[in-house]
C-alpha atoms as a PDB file:
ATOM      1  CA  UNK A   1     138.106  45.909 -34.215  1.00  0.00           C
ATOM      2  CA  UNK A   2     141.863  45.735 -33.770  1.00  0.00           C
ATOM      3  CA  UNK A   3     142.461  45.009 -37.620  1.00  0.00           C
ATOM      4  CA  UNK A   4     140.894  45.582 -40.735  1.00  0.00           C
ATOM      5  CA  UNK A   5     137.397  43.537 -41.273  1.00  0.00           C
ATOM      6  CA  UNK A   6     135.182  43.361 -44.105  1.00  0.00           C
ATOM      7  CA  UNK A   7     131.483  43.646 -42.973  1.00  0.00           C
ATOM      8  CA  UNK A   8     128.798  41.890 -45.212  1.00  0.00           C
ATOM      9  CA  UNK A   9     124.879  42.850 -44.665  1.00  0.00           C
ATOM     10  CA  UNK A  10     122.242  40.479 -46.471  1.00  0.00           C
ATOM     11  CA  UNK A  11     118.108  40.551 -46.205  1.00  0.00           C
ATOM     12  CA  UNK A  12     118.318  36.568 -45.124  1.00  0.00           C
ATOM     13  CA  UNK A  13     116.170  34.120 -46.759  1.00  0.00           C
ATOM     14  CA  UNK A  14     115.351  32.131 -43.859  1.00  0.00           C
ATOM     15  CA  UNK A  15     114.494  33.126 -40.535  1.00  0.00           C
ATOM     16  CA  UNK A  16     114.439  30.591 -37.488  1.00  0.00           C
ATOM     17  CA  UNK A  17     111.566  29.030 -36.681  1.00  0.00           C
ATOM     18  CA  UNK A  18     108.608  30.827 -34.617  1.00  0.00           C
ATOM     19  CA  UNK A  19     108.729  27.991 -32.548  1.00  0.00           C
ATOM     20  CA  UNK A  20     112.182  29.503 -30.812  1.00  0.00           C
ATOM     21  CA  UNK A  21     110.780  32.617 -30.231  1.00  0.00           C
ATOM     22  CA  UNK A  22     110.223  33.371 -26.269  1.00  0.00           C
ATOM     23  CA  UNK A  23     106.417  33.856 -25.454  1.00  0.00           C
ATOM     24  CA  UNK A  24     107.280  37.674 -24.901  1.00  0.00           C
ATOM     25  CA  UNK A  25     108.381  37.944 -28.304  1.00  0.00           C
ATOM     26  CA  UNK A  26     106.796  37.882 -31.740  1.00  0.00           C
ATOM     27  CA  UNK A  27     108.293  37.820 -34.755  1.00  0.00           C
ATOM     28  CA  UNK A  28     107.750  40.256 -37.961  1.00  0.00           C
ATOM     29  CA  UNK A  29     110.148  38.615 -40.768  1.00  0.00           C
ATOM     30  CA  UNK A  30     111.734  42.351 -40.603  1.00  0.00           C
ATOM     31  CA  UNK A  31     115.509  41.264 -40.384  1.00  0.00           C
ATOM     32  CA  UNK A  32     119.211  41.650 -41.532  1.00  0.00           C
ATOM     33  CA  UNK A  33     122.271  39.568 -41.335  1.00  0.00           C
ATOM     34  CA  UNK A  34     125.564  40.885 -40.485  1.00  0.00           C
ATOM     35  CA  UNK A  35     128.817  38.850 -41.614  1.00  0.00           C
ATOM     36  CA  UNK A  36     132.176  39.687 -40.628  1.00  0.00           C
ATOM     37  CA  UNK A  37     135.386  37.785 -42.555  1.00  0.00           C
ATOM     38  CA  UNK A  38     136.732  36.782 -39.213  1.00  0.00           C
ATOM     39  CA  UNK A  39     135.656  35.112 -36.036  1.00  0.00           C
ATOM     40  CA  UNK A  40     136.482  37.991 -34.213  1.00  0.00           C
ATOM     41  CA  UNK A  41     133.823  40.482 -32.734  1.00  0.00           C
ATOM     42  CA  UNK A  42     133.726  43.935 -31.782  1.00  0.00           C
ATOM     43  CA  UNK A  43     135.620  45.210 -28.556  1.00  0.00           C
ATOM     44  CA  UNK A  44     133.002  47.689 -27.854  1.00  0.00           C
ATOM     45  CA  UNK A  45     129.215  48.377 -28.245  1.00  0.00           C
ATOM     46  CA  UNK A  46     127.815  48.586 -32.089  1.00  0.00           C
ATOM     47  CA  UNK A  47     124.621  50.529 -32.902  1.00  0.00           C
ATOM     48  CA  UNK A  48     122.449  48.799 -35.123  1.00  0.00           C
ATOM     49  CA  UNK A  49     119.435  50.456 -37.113  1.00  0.00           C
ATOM     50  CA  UNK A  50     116.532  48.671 -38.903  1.00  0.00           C
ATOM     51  CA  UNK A  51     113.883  50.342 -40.682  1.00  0.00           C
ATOM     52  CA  UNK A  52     110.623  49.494 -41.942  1.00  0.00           C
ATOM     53  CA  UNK A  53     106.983  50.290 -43.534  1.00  0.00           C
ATOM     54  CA  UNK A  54     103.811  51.304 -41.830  1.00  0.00           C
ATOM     55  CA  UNK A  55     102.481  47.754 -43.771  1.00  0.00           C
ATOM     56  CA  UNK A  56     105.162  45.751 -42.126  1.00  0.00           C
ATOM     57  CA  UNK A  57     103.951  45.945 -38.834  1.00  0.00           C
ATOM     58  CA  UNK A  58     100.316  46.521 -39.110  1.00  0.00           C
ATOM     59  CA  UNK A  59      98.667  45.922 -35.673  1.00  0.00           C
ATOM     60  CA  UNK A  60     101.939  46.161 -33.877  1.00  0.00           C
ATOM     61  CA  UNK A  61     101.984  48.535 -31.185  1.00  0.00           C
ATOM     62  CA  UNK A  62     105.306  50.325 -32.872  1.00  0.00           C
ATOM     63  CA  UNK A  63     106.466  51.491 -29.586  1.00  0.00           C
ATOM     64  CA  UNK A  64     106.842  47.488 -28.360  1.00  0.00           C
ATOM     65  CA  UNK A  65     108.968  46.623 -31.153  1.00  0.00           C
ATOM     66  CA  UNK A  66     112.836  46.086 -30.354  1.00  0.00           C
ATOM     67  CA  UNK A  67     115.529  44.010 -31.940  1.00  0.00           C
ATOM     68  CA  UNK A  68     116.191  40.894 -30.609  1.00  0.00           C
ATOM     69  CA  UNK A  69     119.818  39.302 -32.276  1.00  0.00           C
ATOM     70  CA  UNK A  70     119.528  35.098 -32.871  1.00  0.00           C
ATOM     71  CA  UNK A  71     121.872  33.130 -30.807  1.00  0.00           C
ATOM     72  CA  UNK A  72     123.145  29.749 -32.917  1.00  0.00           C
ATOM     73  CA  UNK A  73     123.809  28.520 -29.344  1.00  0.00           C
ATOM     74  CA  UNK A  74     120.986  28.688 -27.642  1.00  0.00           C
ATOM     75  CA  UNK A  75     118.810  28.620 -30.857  1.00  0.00           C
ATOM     76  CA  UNK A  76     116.757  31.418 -29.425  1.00  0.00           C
ATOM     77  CA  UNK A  77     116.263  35.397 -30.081  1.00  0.00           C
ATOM     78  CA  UNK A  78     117.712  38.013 -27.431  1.00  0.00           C
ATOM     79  CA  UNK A  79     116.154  41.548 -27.290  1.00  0.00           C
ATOM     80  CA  UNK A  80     118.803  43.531 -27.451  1.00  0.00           C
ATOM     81  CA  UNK A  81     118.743  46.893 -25.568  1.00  0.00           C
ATOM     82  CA  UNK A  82     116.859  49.120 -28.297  1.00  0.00           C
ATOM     83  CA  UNK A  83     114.663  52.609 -28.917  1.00  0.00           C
ATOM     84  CA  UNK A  84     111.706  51.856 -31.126  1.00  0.00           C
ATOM     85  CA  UNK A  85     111.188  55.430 -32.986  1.00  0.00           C
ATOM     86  CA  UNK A  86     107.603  54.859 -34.265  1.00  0.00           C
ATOM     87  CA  UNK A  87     107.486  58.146 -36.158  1.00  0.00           C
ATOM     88  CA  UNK A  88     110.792  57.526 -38.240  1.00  0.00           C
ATOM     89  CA  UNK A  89     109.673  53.801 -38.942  1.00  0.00           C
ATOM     90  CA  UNK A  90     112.765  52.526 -37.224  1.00  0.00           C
ATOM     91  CA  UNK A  91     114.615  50.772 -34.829  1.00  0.00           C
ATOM     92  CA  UNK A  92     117.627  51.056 -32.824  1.00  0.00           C
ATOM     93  CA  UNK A  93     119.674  48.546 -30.826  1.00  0.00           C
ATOM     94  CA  UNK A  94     123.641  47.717 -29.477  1.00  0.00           C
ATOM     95  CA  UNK A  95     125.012  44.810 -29.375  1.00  0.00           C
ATOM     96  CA  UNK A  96     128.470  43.122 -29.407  1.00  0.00           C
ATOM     97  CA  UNK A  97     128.518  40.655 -31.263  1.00  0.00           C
ATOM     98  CA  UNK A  98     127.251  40.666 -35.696  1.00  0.00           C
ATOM     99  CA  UNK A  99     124.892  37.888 -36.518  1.00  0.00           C
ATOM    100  CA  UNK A 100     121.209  37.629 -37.783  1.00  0.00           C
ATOM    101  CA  UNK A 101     118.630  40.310 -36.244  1.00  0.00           C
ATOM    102  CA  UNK A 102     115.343  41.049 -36.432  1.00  0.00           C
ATOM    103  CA  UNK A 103     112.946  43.814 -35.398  1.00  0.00           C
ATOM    104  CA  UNK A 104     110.042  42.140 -33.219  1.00  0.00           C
ATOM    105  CA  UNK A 105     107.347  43.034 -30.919  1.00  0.00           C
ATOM    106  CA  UNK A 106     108.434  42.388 -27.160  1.00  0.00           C
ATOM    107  CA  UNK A 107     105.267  41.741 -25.432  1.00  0.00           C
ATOM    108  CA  UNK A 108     105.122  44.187 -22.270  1.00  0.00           C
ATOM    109  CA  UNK A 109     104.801  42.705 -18.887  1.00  0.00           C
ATOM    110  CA  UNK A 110     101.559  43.355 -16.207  1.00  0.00           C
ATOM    111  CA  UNK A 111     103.243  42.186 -13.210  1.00  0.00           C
ATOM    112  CA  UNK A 112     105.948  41.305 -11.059  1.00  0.00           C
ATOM    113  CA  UNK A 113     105.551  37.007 -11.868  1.00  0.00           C
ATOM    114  CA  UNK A 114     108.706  36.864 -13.470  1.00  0.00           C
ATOM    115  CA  UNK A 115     110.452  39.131 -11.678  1.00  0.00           C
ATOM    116  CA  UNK A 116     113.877  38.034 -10.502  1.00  0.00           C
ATOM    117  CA  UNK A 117     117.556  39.503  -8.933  1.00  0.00           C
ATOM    118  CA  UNK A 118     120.611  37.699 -10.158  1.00  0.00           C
ATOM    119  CA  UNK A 119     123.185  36.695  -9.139  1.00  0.00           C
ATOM    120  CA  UNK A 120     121.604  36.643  -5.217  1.00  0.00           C
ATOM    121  CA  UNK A 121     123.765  36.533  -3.033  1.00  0.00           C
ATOM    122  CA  UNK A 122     125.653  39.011  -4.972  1.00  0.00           C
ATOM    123  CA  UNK A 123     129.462  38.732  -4.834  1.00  0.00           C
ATOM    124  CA  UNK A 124     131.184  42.410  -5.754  1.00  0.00           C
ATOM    125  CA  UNK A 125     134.824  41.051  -5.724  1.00  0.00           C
ATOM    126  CA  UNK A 126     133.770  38.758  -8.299  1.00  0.00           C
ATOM    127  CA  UNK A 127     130.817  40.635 -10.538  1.00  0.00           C
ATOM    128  CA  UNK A 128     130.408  44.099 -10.961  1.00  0.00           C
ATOM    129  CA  UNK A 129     126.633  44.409 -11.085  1.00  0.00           C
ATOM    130  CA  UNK A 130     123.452  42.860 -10.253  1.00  0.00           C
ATOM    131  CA  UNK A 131     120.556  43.067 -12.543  1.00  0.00           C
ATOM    132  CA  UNK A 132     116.655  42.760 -11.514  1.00  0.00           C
ATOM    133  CA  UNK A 133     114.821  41.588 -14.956  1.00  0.00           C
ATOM    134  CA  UNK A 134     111.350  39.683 -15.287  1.00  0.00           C
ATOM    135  CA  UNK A 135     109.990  43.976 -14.666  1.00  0.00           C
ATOM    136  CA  UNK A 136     107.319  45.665 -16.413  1.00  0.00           C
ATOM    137  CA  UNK A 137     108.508  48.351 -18.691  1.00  0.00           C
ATOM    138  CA  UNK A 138     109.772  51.476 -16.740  1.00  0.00           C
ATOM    139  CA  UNK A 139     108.767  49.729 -13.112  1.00  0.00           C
ATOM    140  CA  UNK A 140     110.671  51.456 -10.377  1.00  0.00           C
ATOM    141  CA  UNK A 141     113.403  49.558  -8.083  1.00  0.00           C
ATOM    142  CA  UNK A 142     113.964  50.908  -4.623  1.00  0.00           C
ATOM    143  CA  UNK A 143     116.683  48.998  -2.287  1.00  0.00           C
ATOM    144  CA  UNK A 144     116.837  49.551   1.479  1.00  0.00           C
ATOM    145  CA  UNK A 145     118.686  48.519   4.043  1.00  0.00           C
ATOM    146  CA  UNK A 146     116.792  46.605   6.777  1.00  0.00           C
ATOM    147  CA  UNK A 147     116.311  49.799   8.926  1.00  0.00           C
ATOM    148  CA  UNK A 148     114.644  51.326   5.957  1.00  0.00           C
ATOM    149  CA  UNK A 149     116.683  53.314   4.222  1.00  0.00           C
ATOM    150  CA  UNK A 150     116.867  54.113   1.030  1.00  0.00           C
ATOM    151  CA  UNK A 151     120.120  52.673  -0.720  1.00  0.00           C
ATOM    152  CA  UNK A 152     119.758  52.899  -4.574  1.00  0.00           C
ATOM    153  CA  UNK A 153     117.189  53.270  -6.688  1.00  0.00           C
ATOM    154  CA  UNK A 154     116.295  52.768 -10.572  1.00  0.00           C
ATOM    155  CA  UNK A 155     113.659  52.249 -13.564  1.00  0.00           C
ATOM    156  CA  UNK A 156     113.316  49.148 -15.779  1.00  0.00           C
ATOM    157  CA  UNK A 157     114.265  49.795 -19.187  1.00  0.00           C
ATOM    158  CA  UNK A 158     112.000  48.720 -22.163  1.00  0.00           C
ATOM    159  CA  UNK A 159     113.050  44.861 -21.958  1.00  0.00           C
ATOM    160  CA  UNK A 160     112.327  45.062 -17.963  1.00  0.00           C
ATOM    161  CA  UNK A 161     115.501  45.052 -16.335  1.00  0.00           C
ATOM    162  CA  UNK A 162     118.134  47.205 -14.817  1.00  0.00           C
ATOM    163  CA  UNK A 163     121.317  47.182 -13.034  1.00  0.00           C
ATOM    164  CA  UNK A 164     122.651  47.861 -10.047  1.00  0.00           C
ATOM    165  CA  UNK A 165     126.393  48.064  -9.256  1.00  0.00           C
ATOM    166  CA  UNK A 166     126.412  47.567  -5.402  1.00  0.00           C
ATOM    167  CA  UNK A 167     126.753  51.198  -4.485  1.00  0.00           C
ATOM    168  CA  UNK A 168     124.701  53.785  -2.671  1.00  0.00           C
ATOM    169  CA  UNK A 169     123.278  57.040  -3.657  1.00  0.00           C
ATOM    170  CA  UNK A 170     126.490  58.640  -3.200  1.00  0.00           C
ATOM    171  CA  UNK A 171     128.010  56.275  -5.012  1.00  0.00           C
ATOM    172  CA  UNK A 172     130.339  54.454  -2.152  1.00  0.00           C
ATOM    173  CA  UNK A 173     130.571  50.834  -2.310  1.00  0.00           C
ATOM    174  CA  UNK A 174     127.654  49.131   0.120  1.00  0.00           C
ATOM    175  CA  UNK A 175     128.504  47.144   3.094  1.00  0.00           C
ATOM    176  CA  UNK A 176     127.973  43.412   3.530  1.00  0.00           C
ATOM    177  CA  UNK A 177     124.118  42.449   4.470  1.00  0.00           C
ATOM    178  CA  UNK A 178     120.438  42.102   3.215  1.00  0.00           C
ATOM    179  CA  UNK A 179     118.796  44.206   1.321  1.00  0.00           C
ATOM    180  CA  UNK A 180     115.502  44.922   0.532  1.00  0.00           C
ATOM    181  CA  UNK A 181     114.554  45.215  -3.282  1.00  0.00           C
ATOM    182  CA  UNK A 182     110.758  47.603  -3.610  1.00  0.00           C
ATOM    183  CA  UNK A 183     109.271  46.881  -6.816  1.00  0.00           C
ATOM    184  CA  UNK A 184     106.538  48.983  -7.980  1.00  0.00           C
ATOM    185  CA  UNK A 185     104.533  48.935 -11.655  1.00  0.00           C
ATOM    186  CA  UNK A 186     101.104  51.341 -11.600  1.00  0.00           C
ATOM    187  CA  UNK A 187      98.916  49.508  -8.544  1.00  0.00           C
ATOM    188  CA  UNK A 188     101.683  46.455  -8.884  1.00  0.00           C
ATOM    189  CA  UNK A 189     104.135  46.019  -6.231  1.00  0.00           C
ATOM    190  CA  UNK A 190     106.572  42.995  -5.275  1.00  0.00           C
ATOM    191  CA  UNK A 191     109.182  42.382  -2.375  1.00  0.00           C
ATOM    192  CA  UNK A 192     112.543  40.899  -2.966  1.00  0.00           C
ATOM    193  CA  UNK A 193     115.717  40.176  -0.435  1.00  0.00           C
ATOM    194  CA  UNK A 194     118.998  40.901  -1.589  1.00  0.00           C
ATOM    195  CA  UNK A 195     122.319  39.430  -0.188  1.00  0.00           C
ATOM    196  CA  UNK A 196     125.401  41.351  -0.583  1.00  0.00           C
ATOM    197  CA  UNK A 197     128.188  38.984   0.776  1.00  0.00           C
ATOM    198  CA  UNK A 198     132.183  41.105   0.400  1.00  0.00           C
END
């Protein structure tokens, strides 16, 4: 913050209805509200940490659960990046911007159906990355050029995306072109194109 803030946290007494939860998620009532005494937010990445009981999440596979953060205008729950550390019975997630949170179980993915690459055609003068999302959990991305080779490659992180920022292995901007985007899960594999237009 550039200025002094006062920081409230409060157990909330209402959560938003299950009914704007995403079909990947589901909700445990685990949550926290953070308040700040001025519209502004924080320049730079917070680390949030919830903790719970064994009896909170009974059934839950612990080492699905993230924190999601509720968005007023969307009325829906993000997943936040986050580490799930099942043996300390806690949670941990960034985000940049304080509002209502809650630790809930993000249902992993089988298969490449929801699998996406955005923004396509990708634009570097105008966006720094490109992310592939819609991934199982730790799926690998390969990207080669049409002659088939290798360009970049990366693994999805627990929410099932990652990012790519347009260069090669060595790090050196790519050239103009298509792209082909390998994605591979266990015995699951998908083909996307790419277009990177300078």
């Amino acid at each position: 913050f550039k200025g002094p803030v006062t920081v409230t946290i409060t157990a909330p007494k209402l959560l938003p209805a299950a009914a704007d939860i995403s079909d990947r998620l589901q909700a445990t009532g685990i949550a926290m509200e953070i308040k700040l005494d001025t519209t502004t937010q924080p320049s730079d990445y917070a680390t949030i940490e919830i903790g719970y009981a064994d009896s909170d999440i009974r059934g839950l596979n612990e080492a699905d659960l993230v924190l999601a953060r509720y968005d007023e205008g969307s009325r829906k729950w993000v997943p936040l990046q986050s580490t799930a550390y099942p043996g300390q019975n806690k949670v941990i997630g960034r985000t940049l911007h304080f509002s209502l949170f809650q630790v809930m179980l993000l249902r992993p993915l089988s298969g490449f159906a929801q699998a996406r690459i955005y923004p396509n055609p990708f634009y570097p003068a105008t966006r720094n990355r490109v992310t592939f999302d819609g991934l199982p959990a730790a799926a690998s991305v390969k990207l080669f050029t049409l002659q088939g080779e290798l360009v970049w490659e990366g693994t999805a992180d627990n929410l099932g995306a990652v990012d790519w920022y347009g260069v090669n292995k060595s790090g050196r901007q790519v050239a103009s072109g298509i792209y082909i985007a390998h994605l591979k899960s266990g015995s699951s594999e998908k083909t996307l194109k790419l277009s990177v237009v300078k």
